[in-house]
C-alpha atoms as a PDB file:
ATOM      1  CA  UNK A   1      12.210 -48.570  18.791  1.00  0.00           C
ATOM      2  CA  UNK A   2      11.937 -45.152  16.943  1.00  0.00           C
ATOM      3  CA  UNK A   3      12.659 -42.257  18.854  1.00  0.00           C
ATOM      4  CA  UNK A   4      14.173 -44.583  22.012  1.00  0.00           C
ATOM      5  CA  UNK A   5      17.029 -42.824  22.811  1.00  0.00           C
ATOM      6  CA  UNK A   6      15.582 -39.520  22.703  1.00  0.00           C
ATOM      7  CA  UNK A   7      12.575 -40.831  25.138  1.00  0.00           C
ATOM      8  CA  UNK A   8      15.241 -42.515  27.352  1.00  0.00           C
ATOM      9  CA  UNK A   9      16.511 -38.973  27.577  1.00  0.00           C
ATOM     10  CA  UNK A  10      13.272 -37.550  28.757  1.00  0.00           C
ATOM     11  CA  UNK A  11      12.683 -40.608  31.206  1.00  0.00           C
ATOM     12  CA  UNK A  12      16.333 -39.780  32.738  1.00  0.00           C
ATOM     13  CA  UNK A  13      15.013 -35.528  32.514  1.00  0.00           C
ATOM     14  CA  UNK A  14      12.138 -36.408  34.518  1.00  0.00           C
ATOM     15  CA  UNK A  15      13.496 -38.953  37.138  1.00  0.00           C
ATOM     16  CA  UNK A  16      15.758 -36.045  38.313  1.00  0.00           C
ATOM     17  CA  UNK A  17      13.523 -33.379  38.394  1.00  0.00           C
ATOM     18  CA  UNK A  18      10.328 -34.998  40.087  1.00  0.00           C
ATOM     19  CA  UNK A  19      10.875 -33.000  43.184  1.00  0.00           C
ATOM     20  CA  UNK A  20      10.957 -29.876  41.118  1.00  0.00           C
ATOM     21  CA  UNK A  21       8.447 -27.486  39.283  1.00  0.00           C
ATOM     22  CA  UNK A  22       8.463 -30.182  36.291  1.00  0.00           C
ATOM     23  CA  UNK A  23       6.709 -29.504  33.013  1.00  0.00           C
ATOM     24  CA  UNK A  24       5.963 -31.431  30.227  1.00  0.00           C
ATOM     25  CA  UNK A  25       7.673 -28.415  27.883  1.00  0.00           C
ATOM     26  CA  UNK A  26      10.492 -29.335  29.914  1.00  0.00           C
ATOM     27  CA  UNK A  27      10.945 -32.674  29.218  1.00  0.00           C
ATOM     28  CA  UNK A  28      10.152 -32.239  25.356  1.00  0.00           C
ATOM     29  CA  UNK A  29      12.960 -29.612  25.767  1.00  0.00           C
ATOM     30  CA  UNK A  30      15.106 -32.754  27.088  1.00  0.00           C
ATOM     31  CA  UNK A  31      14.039 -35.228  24.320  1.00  0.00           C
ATOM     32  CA  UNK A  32      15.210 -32.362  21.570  1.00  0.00           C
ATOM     33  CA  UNK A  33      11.368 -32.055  20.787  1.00  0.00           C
ATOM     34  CA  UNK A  34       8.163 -29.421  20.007  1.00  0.00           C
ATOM     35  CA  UNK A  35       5.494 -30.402  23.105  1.00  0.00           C
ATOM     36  CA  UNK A  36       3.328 -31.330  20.327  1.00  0.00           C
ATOM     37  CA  UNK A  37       5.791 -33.709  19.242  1.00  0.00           C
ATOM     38  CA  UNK A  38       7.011 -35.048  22.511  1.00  0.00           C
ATOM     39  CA  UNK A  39       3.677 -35.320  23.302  1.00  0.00           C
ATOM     40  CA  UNK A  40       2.840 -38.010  20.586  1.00  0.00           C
ATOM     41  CA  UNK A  41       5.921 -40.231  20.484  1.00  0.00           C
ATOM     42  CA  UNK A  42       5.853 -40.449  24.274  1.00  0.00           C
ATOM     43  CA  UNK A  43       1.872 -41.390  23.724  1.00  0.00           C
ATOM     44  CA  UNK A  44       2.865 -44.321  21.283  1.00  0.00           C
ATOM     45  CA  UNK A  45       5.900 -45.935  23.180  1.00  0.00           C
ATOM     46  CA  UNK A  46       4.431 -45.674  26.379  1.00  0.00           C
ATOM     47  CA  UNK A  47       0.625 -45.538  26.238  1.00  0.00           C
ATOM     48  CA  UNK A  48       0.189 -43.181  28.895  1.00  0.00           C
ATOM     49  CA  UNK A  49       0.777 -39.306  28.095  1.00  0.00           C
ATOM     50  CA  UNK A  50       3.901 -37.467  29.608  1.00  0.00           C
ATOM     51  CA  UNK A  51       1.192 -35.186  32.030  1.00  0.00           C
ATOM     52  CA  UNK A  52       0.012 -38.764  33.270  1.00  0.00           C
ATOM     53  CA  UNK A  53       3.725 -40.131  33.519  1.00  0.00           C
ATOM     54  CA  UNK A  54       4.554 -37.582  35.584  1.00  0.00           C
ATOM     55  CA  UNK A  55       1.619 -37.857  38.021  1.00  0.00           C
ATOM     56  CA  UNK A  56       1.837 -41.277  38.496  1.00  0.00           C
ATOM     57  CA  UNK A  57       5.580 -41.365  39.101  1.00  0.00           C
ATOM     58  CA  UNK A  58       5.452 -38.448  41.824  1.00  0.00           C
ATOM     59  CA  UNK A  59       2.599 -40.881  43.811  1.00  0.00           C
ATOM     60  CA  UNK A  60       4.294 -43.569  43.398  1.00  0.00           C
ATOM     61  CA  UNK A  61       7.484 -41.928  44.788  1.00  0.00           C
ATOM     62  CA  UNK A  62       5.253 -40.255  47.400  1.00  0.00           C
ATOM     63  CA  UNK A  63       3.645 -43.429  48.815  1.00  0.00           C
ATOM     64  CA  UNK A  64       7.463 -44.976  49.191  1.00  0.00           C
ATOM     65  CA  UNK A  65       9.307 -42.303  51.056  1.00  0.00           C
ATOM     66  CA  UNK A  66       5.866 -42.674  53.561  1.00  0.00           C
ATOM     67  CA  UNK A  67       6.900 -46.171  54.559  1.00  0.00           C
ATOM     68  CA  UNK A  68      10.042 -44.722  56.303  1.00  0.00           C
ATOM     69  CA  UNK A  69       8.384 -41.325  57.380  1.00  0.00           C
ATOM     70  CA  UNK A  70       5.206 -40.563  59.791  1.00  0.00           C
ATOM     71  CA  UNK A  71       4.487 -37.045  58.176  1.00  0.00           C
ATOM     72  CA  UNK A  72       1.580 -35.585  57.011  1.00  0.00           C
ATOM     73  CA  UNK A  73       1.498 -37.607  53.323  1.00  0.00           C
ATOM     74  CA  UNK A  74       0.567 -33.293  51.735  1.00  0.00           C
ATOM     75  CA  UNK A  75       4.012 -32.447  53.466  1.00  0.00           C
ATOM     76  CA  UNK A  76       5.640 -35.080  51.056  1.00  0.00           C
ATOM     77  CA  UNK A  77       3.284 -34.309  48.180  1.00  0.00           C
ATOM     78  CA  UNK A  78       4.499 -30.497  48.689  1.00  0.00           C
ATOM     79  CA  UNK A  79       7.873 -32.167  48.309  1.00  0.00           C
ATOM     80  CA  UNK A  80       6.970 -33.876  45.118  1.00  0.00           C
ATOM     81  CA  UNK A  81       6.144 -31.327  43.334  1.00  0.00           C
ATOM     82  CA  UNK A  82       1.889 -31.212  44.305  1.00  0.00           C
ATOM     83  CA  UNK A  83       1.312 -27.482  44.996  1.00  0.00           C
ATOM     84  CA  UNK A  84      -1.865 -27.888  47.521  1.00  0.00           C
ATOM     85  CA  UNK A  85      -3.201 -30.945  49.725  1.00  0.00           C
ATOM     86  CA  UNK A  86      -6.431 -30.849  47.427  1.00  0.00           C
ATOM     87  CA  UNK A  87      -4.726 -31.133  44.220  1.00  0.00           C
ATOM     88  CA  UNK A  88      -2.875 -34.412  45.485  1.00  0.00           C
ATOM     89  CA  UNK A  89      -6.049 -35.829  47.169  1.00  0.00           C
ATOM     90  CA  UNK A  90      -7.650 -35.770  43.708  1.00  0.00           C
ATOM     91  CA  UNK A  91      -4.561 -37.129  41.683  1.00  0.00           C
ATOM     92  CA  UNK A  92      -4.396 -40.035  44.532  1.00  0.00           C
ATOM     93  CA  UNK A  93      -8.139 -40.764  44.100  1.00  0.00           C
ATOM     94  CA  UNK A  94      -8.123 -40.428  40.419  1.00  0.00           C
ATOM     95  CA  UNK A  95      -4.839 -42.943  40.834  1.00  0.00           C
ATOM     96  CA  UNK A  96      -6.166 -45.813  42.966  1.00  0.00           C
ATOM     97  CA  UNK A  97      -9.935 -44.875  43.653  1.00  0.00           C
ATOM     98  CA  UNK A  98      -9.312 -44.604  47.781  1.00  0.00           C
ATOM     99  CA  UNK A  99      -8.557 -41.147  49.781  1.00  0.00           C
ATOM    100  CA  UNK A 100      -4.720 -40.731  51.004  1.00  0.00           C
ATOM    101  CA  UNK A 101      -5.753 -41.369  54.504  1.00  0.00           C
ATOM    102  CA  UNK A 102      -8.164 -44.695  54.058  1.00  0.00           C
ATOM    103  CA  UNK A 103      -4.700 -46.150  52.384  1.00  0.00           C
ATOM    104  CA  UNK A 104      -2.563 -44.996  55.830  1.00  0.00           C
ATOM    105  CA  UNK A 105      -4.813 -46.642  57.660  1.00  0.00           C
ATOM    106  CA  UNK A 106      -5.532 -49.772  55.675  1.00  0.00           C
ATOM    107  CA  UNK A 107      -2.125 -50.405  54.470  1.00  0.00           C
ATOM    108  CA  UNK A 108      -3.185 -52.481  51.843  1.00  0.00           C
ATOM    109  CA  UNK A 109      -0.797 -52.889  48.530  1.00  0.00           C
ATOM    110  CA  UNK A 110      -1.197 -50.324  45.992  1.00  0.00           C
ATOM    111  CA  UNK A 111      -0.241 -50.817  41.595  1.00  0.00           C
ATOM    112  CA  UNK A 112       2.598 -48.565  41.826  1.00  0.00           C
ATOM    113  CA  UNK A 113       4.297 -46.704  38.541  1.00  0.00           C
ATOM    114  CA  UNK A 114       7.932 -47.283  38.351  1.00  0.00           C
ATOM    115  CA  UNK A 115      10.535 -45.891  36.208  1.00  0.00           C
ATOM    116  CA  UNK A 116       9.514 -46.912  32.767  1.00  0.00           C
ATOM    117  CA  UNK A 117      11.159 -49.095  30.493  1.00  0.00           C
ATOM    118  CA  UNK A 118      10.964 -49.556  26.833  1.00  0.00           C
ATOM    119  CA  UNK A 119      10.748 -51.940  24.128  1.00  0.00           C
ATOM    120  CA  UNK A 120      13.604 -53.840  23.860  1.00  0.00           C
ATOM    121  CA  UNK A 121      15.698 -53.383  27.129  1.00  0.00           C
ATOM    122  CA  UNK A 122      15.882 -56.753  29.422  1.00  0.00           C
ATOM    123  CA  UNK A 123      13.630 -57.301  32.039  1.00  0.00           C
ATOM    124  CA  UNK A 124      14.860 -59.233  35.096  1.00  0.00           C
ATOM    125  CA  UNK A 125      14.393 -62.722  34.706  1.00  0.00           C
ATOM    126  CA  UNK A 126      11.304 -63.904  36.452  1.00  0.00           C
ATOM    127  CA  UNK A 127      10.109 -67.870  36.989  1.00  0.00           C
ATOM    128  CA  UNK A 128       7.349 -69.590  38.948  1.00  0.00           C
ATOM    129  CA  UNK A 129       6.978 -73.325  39.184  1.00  0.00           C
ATOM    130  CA  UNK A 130       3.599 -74.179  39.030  1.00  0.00           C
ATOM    131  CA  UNK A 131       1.465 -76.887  40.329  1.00  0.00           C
ATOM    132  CA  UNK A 132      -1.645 -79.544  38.517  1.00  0.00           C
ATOM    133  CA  UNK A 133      -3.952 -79.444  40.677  1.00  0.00           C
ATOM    134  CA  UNK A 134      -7.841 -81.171  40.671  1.00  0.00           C
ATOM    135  CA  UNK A 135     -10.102 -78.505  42.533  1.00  0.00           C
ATOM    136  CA  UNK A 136     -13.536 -79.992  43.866  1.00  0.00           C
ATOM    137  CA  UNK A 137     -16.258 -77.140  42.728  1.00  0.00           C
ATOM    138  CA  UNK A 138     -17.308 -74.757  45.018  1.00  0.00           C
ATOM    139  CA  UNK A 139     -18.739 -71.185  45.103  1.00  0.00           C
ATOM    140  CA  UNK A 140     -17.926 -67.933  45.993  1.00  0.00           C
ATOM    141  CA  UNK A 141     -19.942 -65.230  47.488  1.00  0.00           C
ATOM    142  CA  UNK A 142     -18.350 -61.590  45.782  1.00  0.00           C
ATOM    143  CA  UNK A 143     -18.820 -57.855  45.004  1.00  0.00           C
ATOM    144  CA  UNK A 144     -19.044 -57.538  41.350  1.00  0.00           C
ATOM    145  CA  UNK A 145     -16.111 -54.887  39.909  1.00  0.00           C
ATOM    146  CA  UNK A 146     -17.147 -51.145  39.061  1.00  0.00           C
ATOM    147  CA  UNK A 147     -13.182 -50.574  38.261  1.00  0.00           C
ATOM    148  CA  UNK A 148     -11.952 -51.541  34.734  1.00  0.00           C
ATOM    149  CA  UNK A 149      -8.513 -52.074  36.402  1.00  0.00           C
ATOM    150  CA  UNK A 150      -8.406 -54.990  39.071  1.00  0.00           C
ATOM    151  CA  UNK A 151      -6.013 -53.278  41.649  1.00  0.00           C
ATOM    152  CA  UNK A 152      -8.259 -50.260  42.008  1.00  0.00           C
ATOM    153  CA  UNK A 153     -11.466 -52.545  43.219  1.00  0.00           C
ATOM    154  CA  UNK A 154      -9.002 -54.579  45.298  1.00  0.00           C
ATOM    155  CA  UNK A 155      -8.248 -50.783  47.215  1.00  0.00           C
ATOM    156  CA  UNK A 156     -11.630 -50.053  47.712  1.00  0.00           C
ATOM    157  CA  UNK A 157     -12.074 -53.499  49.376  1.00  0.00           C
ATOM    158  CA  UNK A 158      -9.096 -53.556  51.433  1.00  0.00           C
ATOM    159  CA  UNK A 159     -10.035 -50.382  52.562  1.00  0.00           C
ATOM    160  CA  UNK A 160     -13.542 -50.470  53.219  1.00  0.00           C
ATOM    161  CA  UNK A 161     -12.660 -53.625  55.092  1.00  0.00           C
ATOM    162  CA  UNK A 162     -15.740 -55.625  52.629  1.00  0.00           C
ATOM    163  CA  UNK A 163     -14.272 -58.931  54.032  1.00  0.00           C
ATOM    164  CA  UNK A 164     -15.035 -58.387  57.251  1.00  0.00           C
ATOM    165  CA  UNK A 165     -18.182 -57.444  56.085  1.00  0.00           C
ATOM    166  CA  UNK A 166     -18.785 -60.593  54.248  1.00  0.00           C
ATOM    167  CA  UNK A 167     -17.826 -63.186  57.085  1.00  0.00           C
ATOM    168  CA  UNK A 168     -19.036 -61.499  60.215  1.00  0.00           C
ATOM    169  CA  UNK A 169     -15.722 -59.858  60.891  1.00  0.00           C
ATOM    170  CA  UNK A 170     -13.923 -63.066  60.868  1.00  0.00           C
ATOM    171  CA  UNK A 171     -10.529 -63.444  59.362  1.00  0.00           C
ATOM    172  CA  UNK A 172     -10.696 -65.421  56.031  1.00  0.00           C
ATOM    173  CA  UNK A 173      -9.204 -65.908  52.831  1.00  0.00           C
ATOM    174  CA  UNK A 174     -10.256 -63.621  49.672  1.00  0.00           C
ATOM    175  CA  UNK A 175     -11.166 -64.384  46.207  1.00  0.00           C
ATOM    176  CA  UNK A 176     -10.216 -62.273  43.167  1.00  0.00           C
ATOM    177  CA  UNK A 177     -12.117 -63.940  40.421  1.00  0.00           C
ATOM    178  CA  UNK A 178     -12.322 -63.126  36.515  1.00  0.00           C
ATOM    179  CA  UNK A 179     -13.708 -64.236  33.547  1.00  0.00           C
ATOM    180  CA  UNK A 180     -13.302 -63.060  29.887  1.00  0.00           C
ATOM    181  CA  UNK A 181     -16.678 -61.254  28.779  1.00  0.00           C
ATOM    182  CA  UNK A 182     -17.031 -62.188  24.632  1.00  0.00           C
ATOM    183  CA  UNK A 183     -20.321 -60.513  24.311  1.00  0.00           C
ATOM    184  CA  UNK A 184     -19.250 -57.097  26.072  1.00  0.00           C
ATOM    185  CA  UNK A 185     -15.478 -57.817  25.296  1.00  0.00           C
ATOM    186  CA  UNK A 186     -13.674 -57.249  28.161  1.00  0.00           C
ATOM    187  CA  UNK A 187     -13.012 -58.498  31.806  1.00  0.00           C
ATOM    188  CA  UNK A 188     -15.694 -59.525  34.303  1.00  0.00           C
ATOM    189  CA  UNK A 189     -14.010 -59.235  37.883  1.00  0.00           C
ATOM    190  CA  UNK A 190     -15.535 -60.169  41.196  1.00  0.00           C
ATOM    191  CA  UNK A 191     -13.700 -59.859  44.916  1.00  0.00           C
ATOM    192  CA  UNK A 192     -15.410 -62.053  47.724  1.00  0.00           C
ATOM    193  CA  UNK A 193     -15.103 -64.853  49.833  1.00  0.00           C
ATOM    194  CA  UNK A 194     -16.056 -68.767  49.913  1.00  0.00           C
ATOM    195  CA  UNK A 195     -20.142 -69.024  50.203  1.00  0.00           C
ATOM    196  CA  UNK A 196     -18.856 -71.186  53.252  1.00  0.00           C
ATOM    197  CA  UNK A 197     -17.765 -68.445  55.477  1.00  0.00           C
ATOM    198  CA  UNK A 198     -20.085 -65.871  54.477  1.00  0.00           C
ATOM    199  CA  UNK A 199     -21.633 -64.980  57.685  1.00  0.00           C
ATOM    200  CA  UNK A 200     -22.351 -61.134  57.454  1.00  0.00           C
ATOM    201  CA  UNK A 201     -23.969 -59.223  55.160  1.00  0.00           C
ATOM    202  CA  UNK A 202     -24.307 -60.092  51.557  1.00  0.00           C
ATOM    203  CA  UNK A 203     -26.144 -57.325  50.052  1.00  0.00           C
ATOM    204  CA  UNK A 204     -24.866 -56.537  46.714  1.00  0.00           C
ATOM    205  CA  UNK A 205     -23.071 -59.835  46.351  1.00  0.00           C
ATOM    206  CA  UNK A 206     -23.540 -62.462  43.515  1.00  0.00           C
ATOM    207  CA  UNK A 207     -23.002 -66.157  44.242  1.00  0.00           C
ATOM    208  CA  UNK A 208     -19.931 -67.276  41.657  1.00  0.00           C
ATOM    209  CA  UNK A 209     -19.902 -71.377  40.474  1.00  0.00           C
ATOM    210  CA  UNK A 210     -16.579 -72.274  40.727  1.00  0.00           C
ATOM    211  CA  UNK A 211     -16.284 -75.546  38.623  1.00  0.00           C
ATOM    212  CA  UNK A 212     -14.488 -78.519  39.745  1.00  0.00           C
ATOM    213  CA  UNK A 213     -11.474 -79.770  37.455  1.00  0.00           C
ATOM    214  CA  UNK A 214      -7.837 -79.496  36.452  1.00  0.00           C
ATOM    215  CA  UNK A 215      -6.107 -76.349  37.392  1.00  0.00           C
ATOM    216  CA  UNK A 216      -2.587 -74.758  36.972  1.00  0.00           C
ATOM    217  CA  UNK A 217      -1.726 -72.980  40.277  1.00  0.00           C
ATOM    218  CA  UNK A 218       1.256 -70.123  40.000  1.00  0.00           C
ATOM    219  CA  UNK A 219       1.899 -68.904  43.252  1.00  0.00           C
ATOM    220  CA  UNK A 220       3.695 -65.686  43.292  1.00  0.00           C
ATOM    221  CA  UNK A 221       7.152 -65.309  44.436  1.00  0.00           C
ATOM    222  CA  UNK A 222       7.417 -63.595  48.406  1.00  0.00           C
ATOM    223  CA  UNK A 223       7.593 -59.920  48.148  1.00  0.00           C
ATOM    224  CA  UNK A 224       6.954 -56.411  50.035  1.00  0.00           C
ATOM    225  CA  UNK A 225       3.604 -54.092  50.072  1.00  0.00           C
ATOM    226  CA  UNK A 226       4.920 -51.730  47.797  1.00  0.00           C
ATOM    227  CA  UNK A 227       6.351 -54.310  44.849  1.00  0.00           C
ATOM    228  CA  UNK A 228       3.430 -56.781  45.629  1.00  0.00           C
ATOM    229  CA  UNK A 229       0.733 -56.013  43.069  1.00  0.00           C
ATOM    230  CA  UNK A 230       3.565 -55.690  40.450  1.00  0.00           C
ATOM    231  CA  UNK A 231       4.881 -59.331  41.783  1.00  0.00           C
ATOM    232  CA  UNK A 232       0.934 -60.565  41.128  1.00  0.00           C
ATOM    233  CA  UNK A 233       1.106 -58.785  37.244  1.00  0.00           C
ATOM    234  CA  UNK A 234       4.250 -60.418  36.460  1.00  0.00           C
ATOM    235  CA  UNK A 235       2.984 -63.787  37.376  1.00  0.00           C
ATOM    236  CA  UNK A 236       0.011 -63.750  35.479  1.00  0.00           C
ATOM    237  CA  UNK A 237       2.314 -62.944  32.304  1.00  0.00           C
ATOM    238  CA  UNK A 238       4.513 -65.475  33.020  1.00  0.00           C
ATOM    239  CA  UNK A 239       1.447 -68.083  33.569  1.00  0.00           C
ATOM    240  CA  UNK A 240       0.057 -67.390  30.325  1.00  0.00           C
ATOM    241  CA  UNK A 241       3.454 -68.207  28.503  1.00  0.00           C
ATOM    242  CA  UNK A 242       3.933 -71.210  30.548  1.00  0.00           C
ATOM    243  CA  UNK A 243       0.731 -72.644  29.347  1.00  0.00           C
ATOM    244  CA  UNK A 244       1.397 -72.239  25.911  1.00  0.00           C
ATOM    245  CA  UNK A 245       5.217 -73.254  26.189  1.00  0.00           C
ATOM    246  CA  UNK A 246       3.578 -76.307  28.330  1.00  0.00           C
ATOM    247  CA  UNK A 247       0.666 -77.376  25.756  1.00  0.00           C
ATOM    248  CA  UNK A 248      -1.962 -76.377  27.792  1.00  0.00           C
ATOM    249  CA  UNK A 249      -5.095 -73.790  27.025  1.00  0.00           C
ATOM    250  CA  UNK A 250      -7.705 -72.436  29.153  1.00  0.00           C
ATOM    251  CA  UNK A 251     -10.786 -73.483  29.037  1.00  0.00           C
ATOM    252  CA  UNK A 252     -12.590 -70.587  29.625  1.00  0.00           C
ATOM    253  CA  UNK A 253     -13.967 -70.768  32.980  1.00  0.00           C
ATOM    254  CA  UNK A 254     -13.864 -68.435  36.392  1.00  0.00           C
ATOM    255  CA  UNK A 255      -9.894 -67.899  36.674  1.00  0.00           C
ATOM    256  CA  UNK A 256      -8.814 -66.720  40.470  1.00  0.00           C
ATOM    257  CA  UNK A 257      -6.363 -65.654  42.830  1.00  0.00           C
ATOM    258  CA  UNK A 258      -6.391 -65.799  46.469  1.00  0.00           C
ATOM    259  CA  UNK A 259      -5.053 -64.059  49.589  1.00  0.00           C
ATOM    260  CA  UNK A 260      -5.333 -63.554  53.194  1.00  0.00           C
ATOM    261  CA  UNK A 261      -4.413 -59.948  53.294  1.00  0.00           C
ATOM    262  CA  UNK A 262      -4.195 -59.569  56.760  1.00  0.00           C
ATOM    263  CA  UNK A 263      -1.386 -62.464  56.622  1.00  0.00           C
ATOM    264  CA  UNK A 264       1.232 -59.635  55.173  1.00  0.00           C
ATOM    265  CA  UNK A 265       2.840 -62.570  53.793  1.00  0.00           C
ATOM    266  CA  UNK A 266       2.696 -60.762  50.246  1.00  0.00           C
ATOM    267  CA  UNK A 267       1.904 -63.782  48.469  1.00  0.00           C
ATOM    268  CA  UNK A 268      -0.562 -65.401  46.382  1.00  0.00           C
ATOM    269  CA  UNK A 269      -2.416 -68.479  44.912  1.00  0.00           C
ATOM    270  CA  UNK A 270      -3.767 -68.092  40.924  1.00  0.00           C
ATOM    271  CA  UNK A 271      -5.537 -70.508  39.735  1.00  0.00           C
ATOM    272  CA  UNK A 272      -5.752 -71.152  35.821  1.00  0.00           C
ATOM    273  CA  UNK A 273      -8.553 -73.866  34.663  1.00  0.00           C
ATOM    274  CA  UNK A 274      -6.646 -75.818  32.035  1.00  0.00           C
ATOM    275  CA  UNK A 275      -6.471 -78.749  29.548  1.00  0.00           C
ATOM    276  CA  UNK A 276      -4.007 -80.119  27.213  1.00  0.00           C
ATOM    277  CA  UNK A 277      -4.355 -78.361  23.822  1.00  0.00           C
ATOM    278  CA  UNK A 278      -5.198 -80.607  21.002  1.00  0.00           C
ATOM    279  CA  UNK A 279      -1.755 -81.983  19.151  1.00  0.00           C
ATOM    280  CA  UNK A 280      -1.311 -80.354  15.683  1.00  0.00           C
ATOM    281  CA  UNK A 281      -2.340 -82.523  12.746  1.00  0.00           C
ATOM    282  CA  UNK A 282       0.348 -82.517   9.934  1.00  0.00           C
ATOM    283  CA  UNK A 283      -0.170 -80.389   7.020  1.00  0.00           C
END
């Protein structure tokens, strides 16, 4: 990658200086670059801009020195650089669409921003054996998405407790389902539960088909709250090469992943409807 080492540099710049007053000037000055400059290069390699690198990586460190501390989560924002309560409260909303306090008191898992990593240096190897499985059809009851990424819908769930809500405050297990919109080009996702065990209230639900058939199940190696929704991202990468390494396609329909989030197992089902791609015809 162009430019690499000289982001590398700025990554290292900015890892060290979170807890400080950190400026984006500052890490251009670390990369050997105008602000302008830095600005763009960091844009193209990473597709998030320094400003927003920054951010994310001082919630992300935020939310993990809470797991081992009972403070006041502005005390540690103060810490990490956030100069007032209200500036963090809106970076942490704008972040994962729930107030700091409805995630202490939920605890549910949150997408976290690690260190980055570029093109070209080798993740850590990463396998799932999956299952063939034949699924009888059956429907699900679910809160259509108003969050173009999944994990921020999944917060304001968790925290708004929307399964309870759905089964009558019984303990059940919940669906993330998805579907590839053509016509609007881009990802339909619903969050619910099995019409079976919907007991409560409903409003603003639609009823999902789930069809019977052939599915490739993945489920996601065991892991912690704060590395679990980066566990669930990896597999869904790795299920989509195993298909095509495997000669199977999708066929289009609902795709879903399940949980019991009270469990705090920190481990998932997804479910992949499949069929065996057609063998190539010689040329």
């Amino acid at each position: 990658m162009k430019h690499r080492e000289d982001i590398s540099r700025a990554i290292d710049y900015i890892e060290e200086n979170l807890p400080f007053g950190l400026t984006v000037g500052d890490a251009a000055k670390a990369a050997g670059y105008s602000k302008f400059h830095f600005e763009r290069i960091f844009s193209e390699a990473l597709r998030m801009t320094p400003a927003e690198y920054i951010r994310r990586r001082r919630i992300t460190e935020i939310i993990r020195r809470m797991e081992s501390s009972d403070r006041p989560m502005s005390n540690i924002a103060f810490e990490l650089g956030f100069n007032s309560k209200e500036n963090f409260t809106r970076a942490f909303r704008s972040e994962h669409s729930i107030l700091p306090s409805e995630y202490r008191a939920a605890g549910n898992s949150l997408r976290l921003c690690e260190r980055a990593a570029l093109d070209g240096e080798t993740p850590e190897p990463f396998a799932i054996t999956p299952e063939l499985v034949t699924l009888e059809a059956f429907s699900v009851v679910a809160y259509p998405s108003d969050e173009e990424i999944p994990p921020r819908f999944w917060n304001k769930y968790n925290a708004g407790k929307w399964s309870e809500r759905l089964s009558g405050r019984a303990l059940t297990e919940d669906y993330g389902v998805c579907r590839w919109n053509h016509e609007k080009s881009r990802l339909d996702y619903f969050i619910g539960i099995r019409e079976s065990e919907a007991r409560g209230d409903l409003s603003g639900t639609v009823k999902l088909d789930i069809p019977g058939g052939l599915y490739a199940v993945f489920t996601t190696p065991g892991s912690n709250r704060l590395a679990f929704v980066g566990t669930i991202a990896k597999s869904w990468d790795f299920a989509s090469k195993w298909l095509c390494e495997n000669g199977y396609v999708r066929t289009g329909g609902y795709e879903f992943e399940c949980y019991v989030e009270a469990s705090r197992v920190f481990s998932e089902r997804i479910f992949i409807p499949v069929k065996k791609s057609a063998p190539a015809i010689p040329g």
